[in-house]
N, C-alpha and C. Protein backbone atom coordinates (compact mmCIF):
# COMPACT_ATOMS: atom_id res chain seq x y z
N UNK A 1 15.21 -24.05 -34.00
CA UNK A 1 14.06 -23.20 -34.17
C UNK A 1 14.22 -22.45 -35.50
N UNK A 2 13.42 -22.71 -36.32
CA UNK A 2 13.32 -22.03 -37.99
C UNK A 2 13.10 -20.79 -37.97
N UNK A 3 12.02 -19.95 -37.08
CA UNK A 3 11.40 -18.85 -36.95
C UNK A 3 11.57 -18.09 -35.87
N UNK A 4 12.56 -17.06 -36.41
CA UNK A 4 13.37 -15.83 -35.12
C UNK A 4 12.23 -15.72 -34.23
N UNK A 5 11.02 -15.22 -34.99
CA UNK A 5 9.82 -14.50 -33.96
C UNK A 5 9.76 -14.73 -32.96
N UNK A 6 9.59 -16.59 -33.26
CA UNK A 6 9.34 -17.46 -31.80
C UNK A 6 9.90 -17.21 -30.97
N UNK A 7 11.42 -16.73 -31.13
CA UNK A 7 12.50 -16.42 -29.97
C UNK A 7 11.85 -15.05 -29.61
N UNK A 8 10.94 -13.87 -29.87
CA UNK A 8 10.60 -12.26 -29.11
C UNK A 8 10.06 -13.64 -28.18
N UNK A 9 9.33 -14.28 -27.70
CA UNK A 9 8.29 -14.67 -26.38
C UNK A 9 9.49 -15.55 -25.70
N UNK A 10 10.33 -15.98 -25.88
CA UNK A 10 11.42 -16.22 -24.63
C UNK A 10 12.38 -15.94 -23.77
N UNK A 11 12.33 -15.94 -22.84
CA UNK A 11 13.37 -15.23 -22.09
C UNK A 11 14.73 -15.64 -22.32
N UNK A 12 15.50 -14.31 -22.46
CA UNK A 12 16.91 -14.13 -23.14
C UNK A 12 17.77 -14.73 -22.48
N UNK A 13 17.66 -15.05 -21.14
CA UNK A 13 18.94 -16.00 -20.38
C UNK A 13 18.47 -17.04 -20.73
N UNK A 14 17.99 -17.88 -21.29
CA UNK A 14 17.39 -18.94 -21.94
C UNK A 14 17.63 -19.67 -22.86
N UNK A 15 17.76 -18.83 -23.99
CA UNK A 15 18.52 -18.72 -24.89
C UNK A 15 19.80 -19.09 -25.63
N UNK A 16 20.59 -19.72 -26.24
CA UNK A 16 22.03 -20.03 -26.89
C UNK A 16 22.52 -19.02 -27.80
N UNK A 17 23.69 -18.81 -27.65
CA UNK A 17 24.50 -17.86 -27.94
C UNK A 17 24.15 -17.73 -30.24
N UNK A 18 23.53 -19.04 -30.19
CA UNK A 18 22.92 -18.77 -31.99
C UNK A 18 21.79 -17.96 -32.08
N UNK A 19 20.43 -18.20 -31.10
CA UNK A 19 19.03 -18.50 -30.93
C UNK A 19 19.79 -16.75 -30.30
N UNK A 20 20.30 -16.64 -29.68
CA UNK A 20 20.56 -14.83 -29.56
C UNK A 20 20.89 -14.12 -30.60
N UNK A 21 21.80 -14.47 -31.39
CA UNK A 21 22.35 -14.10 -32.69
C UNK A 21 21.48 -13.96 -33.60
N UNK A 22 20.75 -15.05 -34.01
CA UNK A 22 19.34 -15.10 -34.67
C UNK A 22 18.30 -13.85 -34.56
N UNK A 23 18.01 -13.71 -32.90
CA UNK A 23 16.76 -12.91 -32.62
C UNK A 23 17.25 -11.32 -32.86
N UNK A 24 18.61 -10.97 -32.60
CA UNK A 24 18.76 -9.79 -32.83
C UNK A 24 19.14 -9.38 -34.32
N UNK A 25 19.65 -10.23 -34.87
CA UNK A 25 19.44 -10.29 -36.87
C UNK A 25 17.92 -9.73 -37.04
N UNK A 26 17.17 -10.90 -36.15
CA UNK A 26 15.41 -10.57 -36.68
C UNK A 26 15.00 -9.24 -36.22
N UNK A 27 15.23 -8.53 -35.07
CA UNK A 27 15.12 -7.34 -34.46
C UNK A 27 15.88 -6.65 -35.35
N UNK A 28 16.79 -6.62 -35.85
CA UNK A 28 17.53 -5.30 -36.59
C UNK A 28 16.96 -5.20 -38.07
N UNK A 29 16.62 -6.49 -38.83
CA UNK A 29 15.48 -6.23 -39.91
C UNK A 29 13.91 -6.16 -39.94
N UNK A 30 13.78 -6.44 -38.86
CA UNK A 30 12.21 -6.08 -38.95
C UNK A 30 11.49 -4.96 -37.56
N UNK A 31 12.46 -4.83 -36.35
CA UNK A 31 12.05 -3.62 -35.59
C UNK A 31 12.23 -2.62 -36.08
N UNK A 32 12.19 -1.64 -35.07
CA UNK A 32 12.51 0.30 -35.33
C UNK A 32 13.81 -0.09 -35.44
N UNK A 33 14.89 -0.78 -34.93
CA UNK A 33 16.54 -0.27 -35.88
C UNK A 33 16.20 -1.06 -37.77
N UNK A 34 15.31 -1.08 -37.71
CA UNK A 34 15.11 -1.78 -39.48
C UNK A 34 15.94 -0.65 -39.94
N UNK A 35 15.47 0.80 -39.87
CA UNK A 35 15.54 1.88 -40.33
C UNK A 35 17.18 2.51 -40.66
N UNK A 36 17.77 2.26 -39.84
CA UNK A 36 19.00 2.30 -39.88
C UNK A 36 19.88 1.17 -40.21
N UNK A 37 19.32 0.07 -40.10
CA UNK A 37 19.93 -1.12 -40.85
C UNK A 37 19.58 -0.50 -42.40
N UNK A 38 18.94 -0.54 -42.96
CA UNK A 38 18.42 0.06 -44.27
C UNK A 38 19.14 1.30 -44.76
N UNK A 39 19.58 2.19 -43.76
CA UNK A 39 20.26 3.57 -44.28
C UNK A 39 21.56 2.92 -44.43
N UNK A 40 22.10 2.18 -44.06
CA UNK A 40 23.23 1.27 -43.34
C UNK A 40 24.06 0.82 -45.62
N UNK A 41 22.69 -0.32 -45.21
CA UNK A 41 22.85 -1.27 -46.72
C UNK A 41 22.83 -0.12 -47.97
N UNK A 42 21.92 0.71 -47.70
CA UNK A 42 21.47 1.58 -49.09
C UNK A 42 22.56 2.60 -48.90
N UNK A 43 23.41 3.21 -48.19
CA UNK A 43 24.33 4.34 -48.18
C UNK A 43 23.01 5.69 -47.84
N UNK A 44 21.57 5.42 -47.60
CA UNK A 44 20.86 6.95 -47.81
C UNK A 44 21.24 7.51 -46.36
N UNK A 45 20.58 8.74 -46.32
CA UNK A 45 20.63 9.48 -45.75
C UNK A 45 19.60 10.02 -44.30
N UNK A 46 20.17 10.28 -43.53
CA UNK A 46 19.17 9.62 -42.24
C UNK A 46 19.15 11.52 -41.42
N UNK A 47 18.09 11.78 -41.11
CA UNK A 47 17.74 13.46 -40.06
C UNK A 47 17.31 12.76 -38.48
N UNK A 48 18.49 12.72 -37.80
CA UNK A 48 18.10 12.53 -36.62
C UNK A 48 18.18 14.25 -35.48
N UNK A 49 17.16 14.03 -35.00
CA UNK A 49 16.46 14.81 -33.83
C UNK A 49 17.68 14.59 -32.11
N UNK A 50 18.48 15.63 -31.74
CA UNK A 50 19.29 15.33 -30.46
C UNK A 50 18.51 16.01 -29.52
N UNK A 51 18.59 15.40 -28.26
CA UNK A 51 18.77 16.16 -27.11
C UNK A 51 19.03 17.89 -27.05
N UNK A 52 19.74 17.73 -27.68
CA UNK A 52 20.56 19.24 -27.40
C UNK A 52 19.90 20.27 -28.29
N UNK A 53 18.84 19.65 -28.95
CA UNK A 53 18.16 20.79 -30.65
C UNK A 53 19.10 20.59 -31.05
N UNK A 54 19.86 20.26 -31.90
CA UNK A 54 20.48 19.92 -32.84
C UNK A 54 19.92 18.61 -33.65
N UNK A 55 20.14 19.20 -35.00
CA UNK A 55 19.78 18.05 -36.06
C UNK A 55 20.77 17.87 -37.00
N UNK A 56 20.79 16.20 -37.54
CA UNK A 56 21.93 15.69 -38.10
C UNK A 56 21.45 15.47 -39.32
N UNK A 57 22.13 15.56 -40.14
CA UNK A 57 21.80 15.07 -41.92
C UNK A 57 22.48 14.21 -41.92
N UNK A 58 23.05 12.78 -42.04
CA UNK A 58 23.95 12.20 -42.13
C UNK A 58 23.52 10.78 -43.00
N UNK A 59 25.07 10.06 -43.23
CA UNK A 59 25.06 8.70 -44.13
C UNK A 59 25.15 7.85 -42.34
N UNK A 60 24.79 6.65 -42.48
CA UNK A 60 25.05 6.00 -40.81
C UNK A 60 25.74 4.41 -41.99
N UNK A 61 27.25 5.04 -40.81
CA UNK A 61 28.04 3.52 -41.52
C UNK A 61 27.98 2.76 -40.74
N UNK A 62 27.62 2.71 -39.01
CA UNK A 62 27.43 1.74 -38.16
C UNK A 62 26.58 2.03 -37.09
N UNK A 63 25.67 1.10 -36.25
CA UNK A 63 25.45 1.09 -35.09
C UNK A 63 24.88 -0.19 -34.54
N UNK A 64 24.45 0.57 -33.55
CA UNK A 64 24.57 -0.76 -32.11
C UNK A 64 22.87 -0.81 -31.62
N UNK A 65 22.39 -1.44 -30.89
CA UNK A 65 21.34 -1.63 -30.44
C UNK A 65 20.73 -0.28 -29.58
N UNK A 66 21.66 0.27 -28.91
CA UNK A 66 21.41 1.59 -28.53
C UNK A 66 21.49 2.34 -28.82
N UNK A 67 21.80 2.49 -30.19
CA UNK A 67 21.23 3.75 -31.19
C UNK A 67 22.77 4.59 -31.46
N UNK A 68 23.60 4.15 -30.70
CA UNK A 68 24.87 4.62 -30.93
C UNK A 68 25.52 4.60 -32.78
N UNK A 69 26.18 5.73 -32.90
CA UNK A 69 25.76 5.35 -34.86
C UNK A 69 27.75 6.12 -34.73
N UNK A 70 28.09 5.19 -35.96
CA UNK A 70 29.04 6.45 -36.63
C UNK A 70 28.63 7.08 -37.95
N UNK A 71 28.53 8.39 -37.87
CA UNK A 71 27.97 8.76 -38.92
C UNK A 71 29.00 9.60 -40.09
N UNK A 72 28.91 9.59 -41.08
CA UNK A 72 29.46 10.18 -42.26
C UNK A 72 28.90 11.57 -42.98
N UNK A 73 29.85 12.28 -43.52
CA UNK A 73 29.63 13.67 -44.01
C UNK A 73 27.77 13.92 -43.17
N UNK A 74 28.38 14.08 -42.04
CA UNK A 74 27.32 14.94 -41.21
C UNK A 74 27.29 16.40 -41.44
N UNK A 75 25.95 16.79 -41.83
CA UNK A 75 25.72 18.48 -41.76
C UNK A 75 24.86 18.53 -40.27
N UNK A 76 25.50 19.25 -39.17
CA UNK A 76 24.75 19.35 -38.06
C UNK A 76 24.35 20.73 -38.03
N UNK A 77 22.98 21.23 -37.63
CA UNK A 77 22.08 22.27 -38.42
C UNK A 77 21.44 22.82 -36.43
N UNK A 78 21.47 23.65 -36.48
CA UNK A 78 20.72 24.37 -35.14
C UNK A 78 20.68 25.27 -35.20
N UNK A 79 19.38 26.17 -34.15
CA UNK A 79 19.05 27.92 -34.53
C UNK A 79 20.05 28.67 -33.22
N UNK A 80 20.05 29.68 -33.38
CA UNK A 80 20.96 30.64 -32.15
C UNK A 80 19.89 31.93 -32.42
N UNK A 81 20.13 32.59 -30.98
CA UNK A 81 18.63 33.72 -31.20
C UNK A 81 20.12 34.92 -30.56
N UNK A 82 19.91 36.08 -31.55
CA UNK A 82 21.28 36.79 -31.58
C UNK A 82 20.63 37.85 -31.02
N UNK A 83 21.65 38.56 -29.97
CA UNK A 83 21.45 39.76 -29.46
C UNK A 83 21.86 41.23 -30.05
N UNK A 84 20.68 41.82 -29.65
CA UNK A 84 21.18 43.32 -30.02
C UNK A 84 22.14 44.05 -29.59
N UNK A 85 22.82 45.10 -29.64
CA UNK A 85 23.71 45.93 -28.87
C UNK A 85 23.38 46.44 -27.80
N UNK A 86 22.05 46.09 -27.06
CA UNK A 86 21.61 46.79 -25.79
C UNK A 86 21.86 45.08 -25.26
N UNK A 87 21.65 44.21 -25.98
CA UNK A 87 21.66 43.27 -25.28
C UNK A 87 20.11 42.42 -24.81
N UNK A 88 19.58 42.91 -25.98
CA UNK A 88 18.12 42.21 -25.77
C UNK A 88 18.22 40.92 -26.74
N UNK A 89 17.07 40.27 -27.00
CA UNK A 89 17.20 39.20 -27.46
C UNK A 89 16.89 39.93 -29.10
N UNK A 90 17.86 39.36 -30.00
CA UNK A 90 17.62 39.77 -31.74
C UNK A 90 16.80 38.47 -32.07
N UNK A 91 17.15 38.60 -33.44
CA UNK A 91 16.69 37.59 -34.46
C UNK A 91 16.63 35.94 -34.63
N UNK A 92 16.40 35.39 -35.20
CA UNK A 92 16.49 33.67 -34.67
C UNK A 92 17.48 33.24 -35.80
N UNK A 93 18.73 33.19 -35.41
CA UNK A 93 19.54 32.80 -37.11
C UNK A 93 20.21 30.67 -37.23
N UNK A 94 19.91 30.61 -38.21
CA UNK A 94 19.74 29.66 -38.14
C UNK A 94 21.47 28.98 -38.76
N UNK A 95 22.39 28.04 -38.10
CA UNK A 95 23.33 27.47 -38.42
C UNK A 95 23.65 26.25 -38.78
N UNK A 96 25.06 26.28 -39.32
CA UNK A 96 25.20 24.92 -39.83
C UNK A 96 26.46 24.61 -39.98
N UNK A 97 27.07 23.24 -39.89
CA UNK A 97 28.53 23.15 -39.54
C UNK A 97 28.77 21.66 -40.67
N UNK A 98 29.81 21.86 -41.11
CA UNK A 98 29.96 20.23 -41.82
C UNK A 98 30.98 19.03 -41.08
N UNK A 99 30.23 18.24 -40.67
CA UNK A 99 31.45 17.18 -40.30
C UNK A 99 31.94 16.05 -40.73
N UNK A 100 33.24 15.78 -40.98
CA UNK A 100 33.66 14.03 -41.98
C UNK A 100 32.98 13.31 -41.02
N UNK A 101 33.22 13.24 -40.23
CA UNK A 101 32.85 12.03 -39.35
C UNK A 101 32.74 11.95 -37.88
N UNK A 102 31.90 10.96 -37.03
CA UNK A 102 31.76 11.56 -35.98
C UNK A 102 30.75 9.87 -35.41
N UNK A 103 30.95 10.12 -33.94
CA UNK A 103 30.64 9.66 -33.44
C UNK A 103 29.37 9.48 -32.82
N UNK A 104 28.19 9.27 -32.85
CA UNK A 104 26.82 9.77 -31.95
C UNK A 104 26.66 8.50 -31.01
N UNK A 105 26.23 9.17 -29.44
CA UNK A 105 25.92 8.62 -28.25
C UNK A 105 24.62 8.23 -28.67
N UNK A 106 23.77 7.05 -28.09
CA UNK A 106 22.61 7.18 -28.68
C UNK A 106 22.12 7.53 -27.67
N UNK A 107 22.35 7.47 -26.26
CA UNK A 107 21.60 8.31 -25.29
C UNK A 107 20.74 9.95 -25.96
N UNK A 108 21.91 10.81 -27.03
CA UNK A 108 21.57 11.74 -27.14
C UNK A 108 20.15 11.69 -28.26
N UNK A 109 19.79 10.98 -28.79
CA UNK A 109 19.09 10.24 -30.30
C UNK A 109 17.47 10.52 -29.60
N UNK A 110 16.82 11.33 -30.13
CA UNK A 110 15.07 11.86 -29.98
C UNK A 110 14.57 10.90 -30.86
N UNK A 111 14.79 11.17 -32.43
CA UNK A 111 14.02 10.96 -33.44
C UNK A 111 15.08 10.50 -34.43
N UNK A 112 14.81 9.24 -35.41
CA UNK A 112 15.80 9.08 -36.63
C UNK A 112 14.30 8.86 -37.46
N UNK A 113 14.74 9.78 -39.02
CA UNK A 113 13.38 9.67 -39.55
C UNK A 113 14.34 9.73 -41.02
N UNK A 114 14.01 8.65 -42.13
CA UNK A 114 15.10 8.72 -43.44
C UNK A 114 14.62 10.40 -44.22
N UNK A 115 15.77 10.50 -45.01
CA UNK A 115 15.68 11.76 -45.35
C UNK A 115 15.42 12.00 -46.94
């Protein structure tokens, strides 16, 4: 079969271990992981959206179909709302932490949008 596409309309137990190899090559350059295949090749820089409010600035040197990434010189960025001395709610201050490297679950992964 010349043309990955043809392989999205067949069912995957179906399939040979090439004609699988093939379709997920074609899925990683032309689906939604294009995007990170692309941050991947180019070294840019990728703002993904977590679960937790937290947001990542990062280089992505690898991942997997489930969004699982290792990422490089990550700046991870989130707000904290600080209390007064009575203990009411203060101000909204906003933080930031630098990391070499690190691991991301992609369970935790909202949004990857290039930066």
């Amino acid at each position: 079969m010349d043309n990955p596409a043809e392989l999205l309309n067949k069912d995957k137990s179906t399939l040979t271990d090439v004609e699988l190899q093939k379709l997920e090559e074609y899925e990683f350059s032309h689906g939604p992981l294009s995007l990170l295949q692309r941050a991947v090749q180019n070294h840019t820089q990728v703002l993904i959206s977590c679960r937790n409010n937290k947001k990542l600035l990062a280089r992505v040197k690898a991942f997997d179909r489930h969004s699982n990434m290792v990422l490089e010189n990550v700046k991870e960025m989130w707000t904290e709302k600080t209390k007064t001395a009575s203990g009411k709610p203060g101000k909204t201050v906003t933080k930031d932490r630098f990391i070499s490297k690190m691991f991301l679950r992609g369970d935790t992964v909202i949004l990857v949008v290039s930066a």
